[in-house]
PDB file of N, CA and C in Angstrom:
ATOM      1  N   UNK A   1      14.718  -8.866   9.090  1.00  0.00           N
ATOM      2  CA  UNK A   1      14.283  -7.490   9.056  1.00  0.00           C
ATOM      3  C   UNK A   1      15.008  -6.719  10.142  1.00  0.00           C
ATOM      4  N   UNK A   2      15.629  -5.372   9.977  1.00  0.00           N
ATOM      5  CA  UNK A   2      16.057  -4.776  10.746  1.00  0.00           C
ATOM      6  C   UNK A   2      15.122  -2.887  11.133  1.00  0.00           C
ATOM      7  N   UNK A   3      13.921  -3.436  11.345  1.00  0.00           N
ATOM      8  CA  UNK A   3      13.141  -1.918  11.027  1.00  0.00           C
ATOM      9  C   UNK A   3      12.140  -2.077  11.721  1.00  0.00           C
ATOM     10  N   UNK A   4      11.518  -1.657  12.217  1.00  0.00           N
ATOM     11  CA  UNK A   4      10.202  -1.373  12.910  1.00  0.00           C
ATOM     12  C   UNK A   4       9.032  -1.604  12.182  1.00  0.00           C
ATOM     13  N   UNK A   5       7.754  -2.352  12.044  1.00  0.00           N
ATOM     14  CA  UNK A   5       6.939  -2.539  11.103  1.00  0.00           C
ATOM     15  C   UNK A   5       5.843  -1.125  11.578  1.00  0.00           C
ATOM     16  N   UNK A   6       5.526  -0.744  10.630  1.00  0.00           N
ATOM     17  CA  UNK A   6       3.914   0.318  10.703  1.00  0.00           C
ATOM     18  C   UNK A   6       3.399  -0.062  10.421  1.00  0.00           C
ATOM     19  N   UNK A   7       2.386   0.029  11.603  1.00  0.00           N
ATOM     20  CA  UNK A   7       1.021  -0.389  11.403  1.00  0.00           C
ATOM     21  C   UNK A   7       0.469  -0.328   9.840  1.00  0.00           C
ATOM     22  N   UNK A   8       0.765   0.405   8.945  1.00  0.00           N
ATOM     23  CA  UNK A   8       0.132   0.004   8.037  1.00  0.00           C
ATOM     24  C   UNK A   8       1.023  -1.324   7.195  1.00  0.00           C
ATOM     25  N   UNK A   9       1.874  -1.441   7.284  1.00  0.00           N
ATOM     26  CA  UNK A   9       2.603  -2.567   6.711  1.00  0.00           C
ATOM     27  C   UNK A   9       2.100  -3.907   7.701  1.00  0.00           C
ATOM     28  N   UNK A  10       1.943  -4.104   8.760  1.00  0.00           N
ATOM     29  CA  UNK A  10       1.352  -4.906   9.640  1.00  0.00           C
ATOM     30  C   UNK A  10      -0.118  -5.307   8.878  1.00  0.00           C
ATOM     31  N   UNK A  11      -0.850  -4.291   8.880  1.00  0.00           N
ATOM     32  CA  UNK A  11      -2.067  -4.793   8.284  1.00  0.00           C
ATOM     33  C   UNK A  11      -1.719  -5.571   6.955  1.00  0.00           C
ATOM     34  N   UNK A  12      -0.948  -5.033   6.186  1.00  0.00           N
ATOM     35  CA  UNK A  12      -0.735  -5.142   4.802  1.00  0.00           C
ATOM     36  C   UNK A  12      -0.265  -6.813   5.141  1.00  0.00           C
ATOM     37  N   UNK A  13       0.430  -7.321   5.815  1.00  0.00           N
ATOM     38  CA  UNK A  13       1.126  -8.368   6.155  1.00  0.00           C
ATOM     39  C   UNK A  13      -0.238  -9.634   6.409  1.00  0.00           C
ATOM     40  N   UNK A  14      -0.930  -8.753   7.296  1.00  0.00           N
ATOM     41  CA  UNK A  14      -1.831  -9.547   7.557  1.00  0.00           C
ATOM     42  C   UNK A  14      -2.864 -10.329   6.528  1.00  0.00           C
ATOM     43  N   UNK A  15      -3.272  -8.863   5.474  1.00  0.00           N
ATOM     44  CA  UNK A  15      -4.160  -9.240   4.568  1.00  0.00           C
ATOM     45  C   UNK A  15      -4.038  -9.798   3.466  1.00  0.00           C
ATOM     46  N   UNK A  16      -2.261  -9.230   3.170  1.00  0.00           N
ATOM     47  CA  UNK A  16      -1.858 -10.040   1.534  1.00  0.00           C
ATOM     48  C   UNK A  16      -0.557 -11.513   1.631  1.00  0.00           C
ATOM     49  N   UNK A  17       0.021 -11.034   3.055  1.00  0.00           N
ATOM     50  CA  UNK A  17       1.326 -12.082   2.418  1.00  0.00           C
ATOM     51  C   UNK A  17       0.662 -13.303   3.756  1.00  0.00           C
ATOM     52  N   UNK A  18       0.105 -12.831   4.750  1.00  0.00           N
ATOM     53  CA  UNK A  18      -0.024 -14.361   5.562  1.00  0.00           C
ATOM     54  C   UNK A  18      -1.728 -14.927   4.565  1.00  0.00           C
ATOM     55  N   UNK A  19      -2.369 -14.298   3.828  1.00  0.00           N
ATOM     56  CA  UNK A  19      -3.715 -15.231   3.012  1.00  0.00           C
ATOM     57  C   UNK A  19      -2.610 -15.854   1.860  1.00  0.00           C
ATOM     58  N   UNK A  20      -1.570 -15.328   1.468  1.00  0.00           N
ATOM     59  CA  UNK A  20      -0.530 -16.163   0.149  1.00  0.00           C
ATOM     60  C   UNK A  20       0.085 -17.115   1.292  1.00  0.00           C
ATOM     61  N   UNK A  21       0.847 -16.987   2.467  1.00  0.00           N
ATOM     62  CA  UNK A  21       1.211 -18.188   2.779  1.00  0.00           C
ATOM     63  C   UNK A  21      -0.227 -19.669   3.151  1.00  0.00           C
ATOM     64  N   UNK A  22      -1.161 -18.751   3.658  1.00  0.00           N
ATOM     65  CA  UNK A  22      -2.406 -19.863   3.453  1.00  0.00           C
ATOM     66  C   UNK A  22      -2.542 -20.612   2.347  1.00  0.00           C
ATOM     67  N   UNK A  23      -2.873 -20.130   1.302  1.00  0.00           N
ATOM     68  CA  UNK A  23      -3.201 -20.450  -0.059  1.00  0.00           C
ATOM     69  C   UNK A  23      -2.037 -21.430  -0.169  1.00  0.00           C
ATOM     70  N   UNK A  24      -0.834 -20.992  -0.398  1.00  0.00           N
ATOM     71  CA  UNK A  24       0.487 -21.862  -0.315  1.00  0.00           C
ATOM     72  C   UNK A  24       0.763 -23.002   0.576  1.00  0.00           C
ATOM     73  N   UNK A  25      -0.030 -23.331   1.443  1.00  0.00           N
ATOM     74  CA  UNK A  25      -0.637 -24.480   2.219  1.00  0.00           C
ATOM     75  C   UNK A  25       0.840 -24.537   3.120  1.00  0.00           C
ATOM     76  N   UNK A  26       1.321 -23.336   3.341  1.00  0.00           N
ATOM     77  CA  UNK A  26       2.321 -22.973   4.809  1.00  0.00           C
ATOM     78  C   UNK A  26       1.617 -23.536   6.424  1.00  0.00           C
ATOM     79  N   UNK A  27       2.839 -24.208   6.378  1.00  0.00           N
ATOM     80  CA  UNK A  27       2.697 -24.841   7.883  1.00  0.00           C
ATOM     81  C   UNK A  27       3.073 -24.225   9.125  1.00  0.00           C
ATOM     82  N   UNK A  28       4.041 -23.878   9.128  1.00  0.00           N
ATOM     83  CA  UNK A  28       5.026 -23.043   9.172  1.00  0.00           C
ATOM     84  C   UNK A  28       5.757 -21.895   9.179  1.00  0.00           C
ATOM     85  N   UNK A  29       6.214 -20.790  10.306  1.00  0.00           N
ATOM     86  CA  UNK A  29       6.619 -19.686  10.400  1.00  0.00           C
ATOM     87  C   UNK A  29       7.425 -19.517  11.522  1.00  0.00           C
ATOM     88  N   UNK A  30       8.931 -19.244  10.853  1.00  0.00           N
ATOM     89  CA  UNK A  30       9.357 -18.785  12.009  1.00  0.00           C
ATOM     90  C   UNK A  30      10.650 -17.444  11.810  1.00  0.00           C
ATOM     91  N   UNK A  31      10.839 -16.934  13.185  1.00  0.00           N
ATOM     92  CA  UNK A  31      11.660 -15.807  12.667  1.00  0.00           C
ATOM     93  C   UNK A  31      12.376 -15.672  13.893  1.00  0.00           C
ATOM     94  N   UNK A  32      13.707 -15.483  13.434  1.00  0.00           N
ATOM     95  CA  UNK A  32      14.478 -15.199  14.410  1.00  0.00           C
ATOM     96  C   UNK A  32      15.262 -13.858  14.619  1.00  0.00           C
ATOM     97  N   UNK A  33      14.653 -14.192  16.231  1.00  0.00           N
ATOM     98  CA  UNK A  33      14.393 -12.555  16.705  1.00  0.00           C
ATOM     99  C   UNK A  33      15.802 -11.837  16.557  1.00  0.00           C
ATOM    100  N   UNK A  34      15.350 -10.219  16.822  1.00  0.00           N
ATOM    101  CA  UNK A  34      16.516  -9.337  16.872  1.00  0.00           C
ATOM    102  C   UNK A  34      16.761  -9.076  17.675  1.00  0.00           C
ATOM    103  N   UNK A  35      17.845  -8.671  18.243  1.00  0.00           N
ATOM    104  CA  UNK A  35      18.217  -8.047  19.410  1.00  0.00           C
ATOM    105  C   UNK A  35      17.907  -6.778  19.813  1.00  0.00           C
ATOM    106  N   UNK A  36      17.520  -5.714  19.009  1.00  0.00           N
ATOM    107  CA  UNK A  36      16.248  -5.021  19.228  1.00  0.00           C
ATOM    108  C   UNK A  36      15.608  -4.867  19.327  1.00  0.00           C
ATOM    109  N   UNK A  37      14.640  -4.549  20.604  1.00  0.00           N
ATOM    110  CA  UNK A  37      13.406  -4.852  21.077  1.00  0.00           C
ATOM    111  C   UNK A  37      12.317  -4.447  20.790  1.00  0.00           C
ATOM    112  N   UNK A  38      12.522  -3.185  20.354  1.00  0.00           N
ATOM    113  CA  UNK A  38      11.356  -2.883  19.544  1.00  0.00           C
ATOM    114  C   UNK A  38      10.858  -3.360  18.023  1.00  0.00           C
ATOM    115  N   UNK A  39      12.230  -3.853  17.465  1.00  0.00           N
ATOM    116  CA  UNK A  39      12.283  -4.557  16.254  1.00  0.00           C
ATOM    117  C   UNK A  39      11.318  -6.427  16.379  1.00  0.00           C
ATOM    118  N   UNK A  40      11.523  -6.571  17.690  1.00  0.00           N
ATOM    119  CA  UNK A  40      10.848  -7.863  18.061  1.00  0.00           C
ATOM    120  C   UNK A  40       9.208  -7.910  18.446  1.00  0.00           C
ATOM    121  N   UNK A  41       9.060  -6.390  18.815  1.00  0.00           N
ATOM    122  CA  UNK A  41       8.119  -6.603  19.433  1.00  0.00           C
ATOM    123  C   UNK A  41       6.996  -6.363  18.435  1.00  0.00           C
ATOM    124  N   UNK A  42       7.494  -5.078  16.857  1.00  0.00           N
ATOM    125  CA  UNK A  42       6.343  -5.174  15.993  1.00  0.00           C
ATOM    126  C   UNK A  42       6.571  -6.046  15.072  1.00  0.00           C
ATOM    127  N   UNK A  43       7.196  -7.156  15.205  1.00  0.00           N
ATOM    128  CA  UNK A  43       7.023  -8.921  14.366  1.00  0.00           C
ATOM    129  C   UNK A  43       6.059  -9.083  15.244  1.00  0.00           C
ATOM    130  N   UNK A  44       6.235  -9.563  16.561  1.00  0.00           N
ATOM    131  CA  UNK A  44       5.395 -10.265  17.175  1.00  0.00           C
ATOM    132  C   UNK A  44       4.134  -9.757  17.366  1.00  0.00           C
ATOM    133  N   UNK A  45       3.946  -8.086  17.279  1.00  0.00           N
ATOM    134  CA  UNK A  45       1.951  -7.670  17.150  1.00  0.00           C
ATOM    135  C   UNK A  45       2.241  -7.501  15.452  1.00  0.00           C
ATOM    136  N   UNK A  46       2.921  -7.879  14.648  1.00  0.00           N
ATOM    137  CA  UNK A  46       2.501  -7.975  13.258  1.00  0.00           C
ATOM    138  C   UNK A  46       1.388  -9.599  13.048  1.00  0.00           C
ATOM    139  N   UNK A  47       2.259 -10.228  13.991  1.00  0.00           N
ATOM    140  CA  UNK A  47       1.874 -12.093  13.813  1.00  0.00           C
ATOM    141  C   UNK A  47       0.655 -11.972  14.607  1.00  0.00           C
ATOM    142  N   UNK A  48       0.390 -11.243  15.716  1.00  0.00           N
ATOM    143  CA  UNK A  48      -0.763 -11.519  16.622  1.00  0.00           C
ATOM    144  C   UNK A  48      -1.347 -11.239  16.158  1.00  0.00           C
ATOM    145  N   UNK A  49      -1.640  -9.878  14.820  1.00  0.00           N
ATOM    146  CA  UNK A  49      -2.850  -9.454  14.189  1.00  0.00           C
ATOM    147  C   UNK A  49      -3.272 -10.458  13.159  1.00  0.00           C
ATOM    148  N   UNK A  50      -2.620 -11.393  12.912  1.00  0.00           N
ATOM    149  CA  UNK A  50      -3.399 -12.683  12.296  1.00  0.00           C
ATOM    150  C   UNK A  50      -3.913 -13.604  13.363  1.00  0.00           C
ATOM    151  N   UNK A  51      -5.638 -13.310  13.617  1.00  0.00           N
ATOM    152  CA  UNK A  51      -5.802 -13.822  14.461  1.00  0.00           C
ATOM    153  C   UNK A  51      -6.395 -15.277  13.795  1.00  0.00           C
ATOM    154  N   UNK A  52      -6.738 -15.635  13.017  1.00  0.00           N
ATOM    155  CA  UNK A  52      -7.012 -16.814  12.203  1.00  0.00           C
ATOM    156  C   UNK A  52      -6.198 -17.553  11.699  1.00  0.00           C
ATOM    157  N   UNK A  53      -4.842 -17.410  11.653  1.00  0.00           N
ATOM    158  CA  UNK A  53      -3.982 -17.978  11.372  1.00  0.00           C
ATOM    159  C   UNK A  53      -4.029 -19.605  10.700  1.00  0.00           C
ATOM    160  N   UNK A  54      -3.699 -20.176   9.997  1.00  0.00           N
ATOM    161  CA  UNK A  54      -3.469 -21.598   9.920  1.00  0.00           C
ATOM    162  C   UNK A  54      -2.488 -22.168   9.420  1.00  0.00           C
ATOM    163  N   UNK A  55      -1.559 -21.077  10.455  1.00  0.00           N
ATOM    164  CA  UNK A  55      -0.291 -21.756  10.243  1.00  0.00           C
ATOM    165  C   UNK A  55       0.666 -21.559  11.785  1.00  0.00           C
ATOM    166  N   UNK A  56       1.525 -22.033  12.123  1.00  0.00           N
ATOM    167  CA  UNK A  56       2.072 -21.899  13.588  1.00  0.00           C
ATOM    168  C   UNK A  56       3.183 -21.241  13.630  1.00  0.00           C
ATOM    169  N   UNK A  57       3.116 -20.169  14.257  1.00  0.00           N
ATOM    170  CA  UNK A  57       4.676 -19.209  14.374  1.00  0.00           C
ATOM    171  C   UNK A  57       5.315 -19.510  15.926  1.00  0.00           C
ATOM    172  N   UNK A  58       6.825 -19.544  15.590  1.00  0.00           N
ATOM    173  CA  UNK A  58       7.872 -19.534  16.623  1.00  0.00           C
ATOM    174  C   UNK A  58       8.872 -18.715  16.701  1.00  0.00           C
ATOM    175  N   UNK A  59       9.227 -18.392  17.365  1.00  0.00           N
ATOM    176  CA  UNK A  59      10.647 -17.292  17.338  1.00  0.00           C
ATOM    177  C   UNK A  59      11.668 -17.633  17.620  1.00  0.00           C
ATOM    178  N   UNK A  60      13.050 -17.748  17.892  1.00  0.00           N
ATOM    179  CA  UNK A  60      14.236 -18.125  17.991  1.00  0.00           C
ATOM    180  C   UNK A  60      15.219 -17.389  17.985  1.00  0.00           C
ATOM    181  N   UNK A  61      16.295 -17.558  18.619  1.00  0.00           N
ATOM    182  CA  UNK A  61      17.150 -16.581  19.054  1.00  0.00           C
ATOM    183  C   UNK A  61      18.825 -17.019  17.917  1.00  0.00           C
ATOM    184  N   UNK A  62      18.507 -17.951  17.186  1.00  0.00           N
ATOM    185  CA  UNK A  62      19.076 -18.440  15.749  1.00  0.00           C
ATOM    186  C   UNK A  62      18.691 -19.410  15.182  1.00  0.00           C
ATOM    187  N   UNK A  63      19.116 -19.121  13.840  1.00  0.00           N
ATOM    188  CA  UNK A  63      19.129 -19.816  12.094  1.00  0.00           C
ATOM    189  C   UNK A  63      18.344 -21.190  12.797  1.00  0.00           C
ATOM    190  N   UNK A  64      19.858 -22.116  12.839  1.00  0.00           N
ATOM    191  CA  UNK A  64      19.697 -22.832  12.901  1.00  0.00           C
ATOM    192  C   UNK A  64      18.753 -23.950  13.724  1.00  0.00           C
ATOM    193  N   UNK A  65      18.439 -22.984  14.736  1.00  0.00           N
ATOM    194  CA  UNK A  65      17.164 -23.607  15.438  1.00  0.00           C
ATOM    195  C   UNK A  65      15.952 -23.540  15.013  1.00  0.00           C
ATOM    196  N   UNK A  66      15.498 -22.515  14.229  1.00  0.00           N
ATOM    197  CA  UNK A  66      14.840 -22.380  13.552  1.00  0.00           C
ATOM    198  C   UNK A  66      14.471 -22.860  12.266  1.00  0.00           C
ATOM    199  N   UNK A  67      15.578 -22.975  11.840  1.00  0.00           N
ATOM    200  CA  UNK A  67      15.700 -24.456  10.187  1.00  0.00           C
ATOM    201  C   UNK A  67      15.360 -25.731  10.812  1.00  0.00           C
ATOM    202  N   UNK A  68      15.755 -25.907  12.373  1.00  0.00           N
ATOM    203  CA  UNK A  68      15.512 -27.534  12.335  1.00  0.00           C
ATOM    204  C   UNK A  68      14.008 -27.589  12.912  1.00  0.00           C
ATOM    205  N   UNK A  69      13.512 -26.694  13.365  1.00  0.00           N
ATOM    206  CA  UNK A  69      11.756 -26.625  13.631  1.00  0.00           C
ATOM    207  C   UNK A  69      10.999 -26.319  12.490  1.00  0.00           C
ATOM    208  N   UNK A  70      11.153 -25.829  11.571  1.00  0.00           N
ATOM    209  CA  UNK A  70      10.826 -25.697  10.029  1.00  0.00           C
ATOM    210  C   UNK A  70      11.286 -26.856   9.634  1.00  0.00           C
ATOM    211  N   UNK A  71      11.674 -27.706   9.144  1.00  0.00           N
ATOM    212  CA  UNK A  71      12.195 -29.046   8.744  1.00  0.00           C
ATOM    213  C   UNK A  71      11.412 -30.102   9.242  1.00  0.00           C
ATOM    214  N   UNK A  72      11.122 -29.862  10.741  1.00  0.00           N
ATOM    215  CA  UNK A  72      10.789 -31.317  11.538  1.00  0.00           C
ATOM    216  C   UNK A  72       9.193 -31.897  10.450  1.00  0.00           C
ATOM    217  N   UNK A  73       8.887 -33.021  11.025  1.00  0.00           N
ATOM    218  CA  UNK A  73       7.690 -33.431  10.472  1.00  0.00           C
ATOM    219  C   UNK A  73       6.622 -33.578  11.695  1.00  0.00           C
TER     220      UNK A  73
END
């Protein structure tokens, strides 16, 4: 993503696509950050507003570190 999330898309995130990654029995979340900081910072209060979560988010500064923490068992 290269955009700023609004608050209403944040909520929206919260209520429809992280209860589908639940349901989808997601372990797993990760995203690697932008170099824009404000672009980082509404991922990261998009993810904090799932406060029930049951699934584990990480961030990463690339791909590939991030594919091999998504992968691990």
């Amino acid at each position: 993503m290269n955009f700023i999330i609004i608050p209403k898309i944040q909520e929206w995130f919260v209520t429809d696509i992280f209860t589908a990654y639940e349901n989808a029995g997601v372990k797993r979340n990760a995203f690697v950050e932008s170099e824009e900081i404000f672009i980082s910072i509404s991922i990261e209060q998009t993810i904090e507003e799932n406060e029930n979560s049951t699934f584990e988010t990480m961030y990463f500064d690339n791909e590939n570190d991030a594919m091999k923490w998504l992968l691990k068992e």
